[in-house]
C-alpha atoms as a PDB file:
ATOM      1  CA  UNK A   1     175.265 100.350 167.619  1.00  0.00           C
ATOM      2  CA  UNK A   2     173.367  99.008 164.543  1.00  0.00           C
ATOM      3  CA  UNK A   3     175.434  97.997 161.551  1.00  0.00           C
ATOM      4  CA  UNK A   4     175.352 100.402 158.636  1.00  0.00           C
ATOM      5  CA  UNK A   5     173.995  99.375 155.601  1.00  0.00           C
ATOM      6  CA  UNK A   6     175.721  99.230 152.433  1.00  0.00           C
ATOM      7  CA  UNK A   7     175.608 102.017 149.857  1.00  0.00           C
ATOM      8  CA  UNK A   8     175.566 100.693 146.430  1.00  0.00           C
ATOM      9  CA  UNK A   9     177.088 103.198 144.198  1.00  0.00           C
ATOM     10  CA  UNK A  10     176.923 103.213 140.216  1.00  0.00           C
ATOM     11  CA  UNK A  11     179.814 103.713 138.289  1.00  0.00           C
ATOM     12  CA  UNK A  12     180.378 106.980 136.312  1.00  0.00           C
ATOM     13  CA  UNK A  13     179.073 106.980 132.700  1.00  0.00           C
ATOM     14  CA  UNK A  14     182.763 105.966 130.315  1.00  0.00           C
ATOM     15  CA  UNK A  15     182.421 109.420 128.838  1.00  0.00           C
ATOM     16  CA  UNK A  16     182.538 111.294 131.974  1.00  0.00           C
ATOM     17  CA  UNK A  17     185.551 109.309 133.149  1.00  0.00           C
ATOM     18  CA  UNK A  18     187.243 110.076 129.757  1.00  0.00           C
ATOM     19  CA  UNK A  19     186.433 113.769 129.114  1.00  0.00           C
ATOM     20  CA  UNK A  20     185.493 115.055 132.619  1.00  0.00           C
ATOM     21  CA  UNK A  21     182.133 116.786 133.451  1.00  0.00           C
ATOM     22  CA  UNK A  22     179.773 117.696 135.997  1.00  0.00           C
ATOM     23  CA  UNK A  23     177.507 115.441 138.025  1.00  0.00           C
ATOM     24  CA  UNK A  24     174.036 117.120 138.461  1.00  0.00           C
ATOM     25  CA  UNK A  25     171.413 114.725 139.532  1.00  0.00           C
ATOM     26  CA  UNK A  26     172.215 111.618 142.186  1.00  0.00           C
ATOM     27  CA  UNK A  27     169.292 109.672 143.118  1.00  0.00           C
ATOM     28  CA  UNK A  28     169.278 106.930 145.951  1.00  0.00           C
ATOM     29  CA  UNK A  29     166.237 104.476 147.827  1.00  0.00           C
ATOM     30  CA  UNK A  30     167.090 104.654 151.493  1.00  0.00           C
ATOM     31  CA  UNK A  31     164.517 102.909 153.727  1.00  0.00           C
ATOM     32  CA  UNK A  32     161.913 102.762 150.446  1.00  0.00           C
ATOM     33  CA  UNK A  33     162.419 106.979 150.388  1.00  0.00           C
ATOM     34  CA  UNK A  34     164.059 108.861 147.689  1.00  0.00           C
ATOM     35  CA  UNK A  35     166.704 110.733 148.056  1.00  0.00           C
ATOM     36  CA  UNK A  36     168.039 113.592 145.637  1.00  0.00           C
ATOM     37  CA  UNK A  37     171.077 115.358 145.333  1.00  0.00           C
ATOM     38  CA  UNK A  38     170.859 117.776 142.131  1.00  0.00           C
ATOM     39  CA  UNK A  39     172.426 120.972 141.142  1.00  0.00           C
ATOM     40  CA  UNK A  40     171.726 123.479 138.761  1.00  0.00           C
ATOM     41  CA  UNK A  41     173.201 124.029 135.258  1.00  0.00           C
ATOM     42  CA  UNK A  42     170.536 124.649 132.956  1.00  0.00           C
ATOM     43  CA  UNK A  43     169.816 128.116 132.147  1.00  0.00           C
ATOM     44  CA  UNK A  44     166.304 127.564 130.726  1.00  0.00           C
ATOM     45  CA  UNK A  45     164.503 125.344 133.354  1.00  0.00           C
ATOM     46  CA  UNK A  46     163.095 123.991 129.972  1.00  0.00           C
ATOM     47  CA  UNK A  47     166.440 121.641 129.319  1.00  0.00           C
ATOM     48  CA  UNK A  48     165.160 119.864 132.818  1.00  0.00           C
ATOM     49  CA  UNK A  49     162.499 118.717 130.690  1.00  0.00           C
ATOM     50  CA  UNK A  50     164.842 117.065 128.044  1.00  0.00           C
ATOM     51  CA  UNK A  51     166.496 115.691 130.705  1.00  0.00           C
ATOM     52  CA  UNK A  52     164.146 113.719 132.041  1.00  0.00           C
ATOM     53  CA  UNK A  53     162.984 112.688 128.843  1.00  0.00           C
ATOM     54  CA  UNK A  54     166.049 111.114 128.300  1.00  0.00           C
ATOM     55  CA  UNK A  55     166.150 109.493 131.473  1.00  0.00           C
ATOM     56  CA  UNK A  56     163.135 108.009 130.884  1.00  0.00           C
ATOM     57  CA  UNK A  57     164.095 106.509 127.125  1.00  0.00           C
ATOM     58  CA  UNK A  58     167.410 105.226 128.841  1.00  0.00           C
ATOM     59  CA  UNK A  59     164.960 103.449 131.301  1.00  0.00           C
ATOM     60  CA  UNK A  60     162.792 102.437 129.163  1.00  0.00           C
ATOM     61  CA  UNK A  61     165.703 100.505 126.991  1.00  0.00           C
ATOM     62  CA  UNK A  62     166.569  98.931 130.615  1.00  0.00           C
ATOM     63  CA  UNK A  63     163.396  97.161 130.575  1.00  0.00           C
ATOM     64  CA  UNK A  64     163.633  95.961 126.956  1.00  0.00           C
ATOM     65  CA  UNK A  65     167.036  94.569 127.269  1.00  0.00           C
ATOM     66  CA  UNK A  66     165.557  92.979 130.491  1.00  0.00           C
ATOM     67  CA  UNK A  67     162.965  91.716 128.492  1.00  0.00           C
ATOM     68  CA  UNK A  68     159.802  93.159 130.963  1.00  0.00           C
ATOM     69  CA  UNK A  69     158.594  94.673 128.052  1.00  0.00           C
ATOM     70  CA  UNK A  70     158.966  96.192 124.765  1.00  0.00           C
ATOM     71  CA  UNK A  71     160.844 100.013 124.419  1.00  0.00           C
ATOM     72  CA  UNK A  72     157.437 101.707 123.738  1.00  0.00           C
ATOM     73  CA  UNK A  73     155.386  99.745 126.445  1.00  0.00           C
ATOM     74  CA  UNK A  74     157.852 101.050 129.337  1.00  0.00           C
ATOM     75  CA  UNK A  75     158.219 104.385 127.634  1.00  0.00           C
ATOM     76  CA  UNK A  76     154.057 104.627 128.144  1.00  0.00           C
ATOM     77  CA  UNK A  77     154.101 103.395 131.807  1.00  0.00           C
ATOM     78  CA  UNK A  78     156.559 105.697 132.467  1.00  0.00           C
ATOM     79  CA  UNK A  79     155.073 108.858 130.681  1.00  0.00           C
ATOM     80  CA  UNK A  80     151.352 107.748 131.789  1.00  0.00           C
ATOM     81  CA  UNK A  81     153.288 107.831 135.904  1.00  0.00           C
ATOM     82  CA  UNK A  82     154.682 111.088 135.184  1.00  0.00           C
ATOM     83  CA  UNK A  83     151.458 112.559 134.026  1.00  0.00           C
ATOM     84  CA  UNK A  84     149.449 111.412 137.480  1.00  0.00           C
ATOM     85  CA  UNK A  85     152.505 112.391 139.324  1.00  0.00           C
ATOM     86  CA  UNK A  86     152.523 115.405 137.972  1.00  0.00           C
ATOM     87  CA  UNK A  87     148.632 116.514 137.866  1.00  0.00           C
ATOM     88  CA  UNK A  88     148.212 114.401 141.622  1.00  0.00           C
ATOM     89  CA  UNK A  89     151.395 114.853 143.302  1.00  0.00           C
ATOM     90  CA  UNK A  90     151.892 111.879 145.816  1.00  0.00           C
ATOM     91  CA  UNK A  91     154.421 113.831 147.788  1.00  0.00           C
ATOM     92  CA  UNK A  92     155.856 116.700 147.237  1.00  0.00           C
ATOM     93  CA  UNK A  93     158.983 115.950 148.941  1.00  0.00           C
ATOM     94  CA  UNK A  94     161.255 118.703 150.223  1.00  0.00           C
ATOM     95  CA  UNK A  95     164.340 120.855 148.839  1.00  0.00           C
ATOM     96  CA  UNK A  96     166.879 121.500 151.110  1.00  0.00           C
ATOM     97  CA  UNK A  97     170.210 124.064 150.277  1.00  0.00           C
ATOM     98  CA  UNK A  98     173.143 121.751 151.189  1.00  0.00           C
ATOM     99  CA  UNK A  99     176.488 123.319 150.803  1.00  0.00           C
ATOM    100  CA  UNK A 100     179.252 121.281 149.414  1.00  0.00           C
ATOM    101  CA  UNK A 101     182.119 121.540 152.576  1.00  0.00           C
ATOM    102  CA  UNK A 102     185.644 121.981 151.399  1.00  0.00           C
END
C-alpha cells in the first residue's frame, strides 16, 4: 500500500480561535488539482464578491512582504487572472453536495 502523503493544514486565523466563528471556504492542491470545500452564508451572492476581493488584497500583501513584488503589482496579476478566468474559463470544475456526517 502506498504511503499517504502529508496534509499540511493552516492554522485558524487568532480571531476565530478567540471569538469563535464559522469556516466557509477551505482550499487545498492535491496532485496539482484544487480542491474546495465552501459553504454558504451570504445572503446576497454579491458579499462572495467582497470576499474574494479581500482574499486577493491579503494575497497580494503575501507577495510584498515576500518581496516578489510590490502590493499593487500582485493586486494587477491577480485581478488581470481573474478577468481571463472569468471571461475564458480554464475549467469549470465541479460542485458536489457533501453532507457533513455526525
Amino acid at each position: 500500500m502506498p504511503e499517504r502523503k502529508k496534509f499540511d493544514v493552516l492554522d485558524p486565523p487568532p480571531g476565530a480561535l478567540q471569538s469563535g466563528g464559522t469556516e466557509i471556504f477551505r482550499a487545498v492542491i492535491v496532485d496539482g488539482e484544487l480542491h474546495v470545500s465552501i459553504r454558504n452564508v451570504f445572503d446576497d451572492a454579491g458579499t462572495w464578491g467582497i470576499l474574494l476581493m479581500d482574499i486577493a488584497r491579503h494575497a497580494a500583501r503575501i507577495y510584498e512582504r515576500e518581496g516578489e513584488m510590490t502590493f499593487a503589482q500582485a493586486l494587477k496579476r491577480i485581478d488581470d487572472l481573474y478577468a481571463a478566468e472569468r471571461d475564458r474559463p480554464t475549467d469549470m470544475g465541479e460542485t458536489h453536495d457533501h453532507k457533513k456526517h455526525q
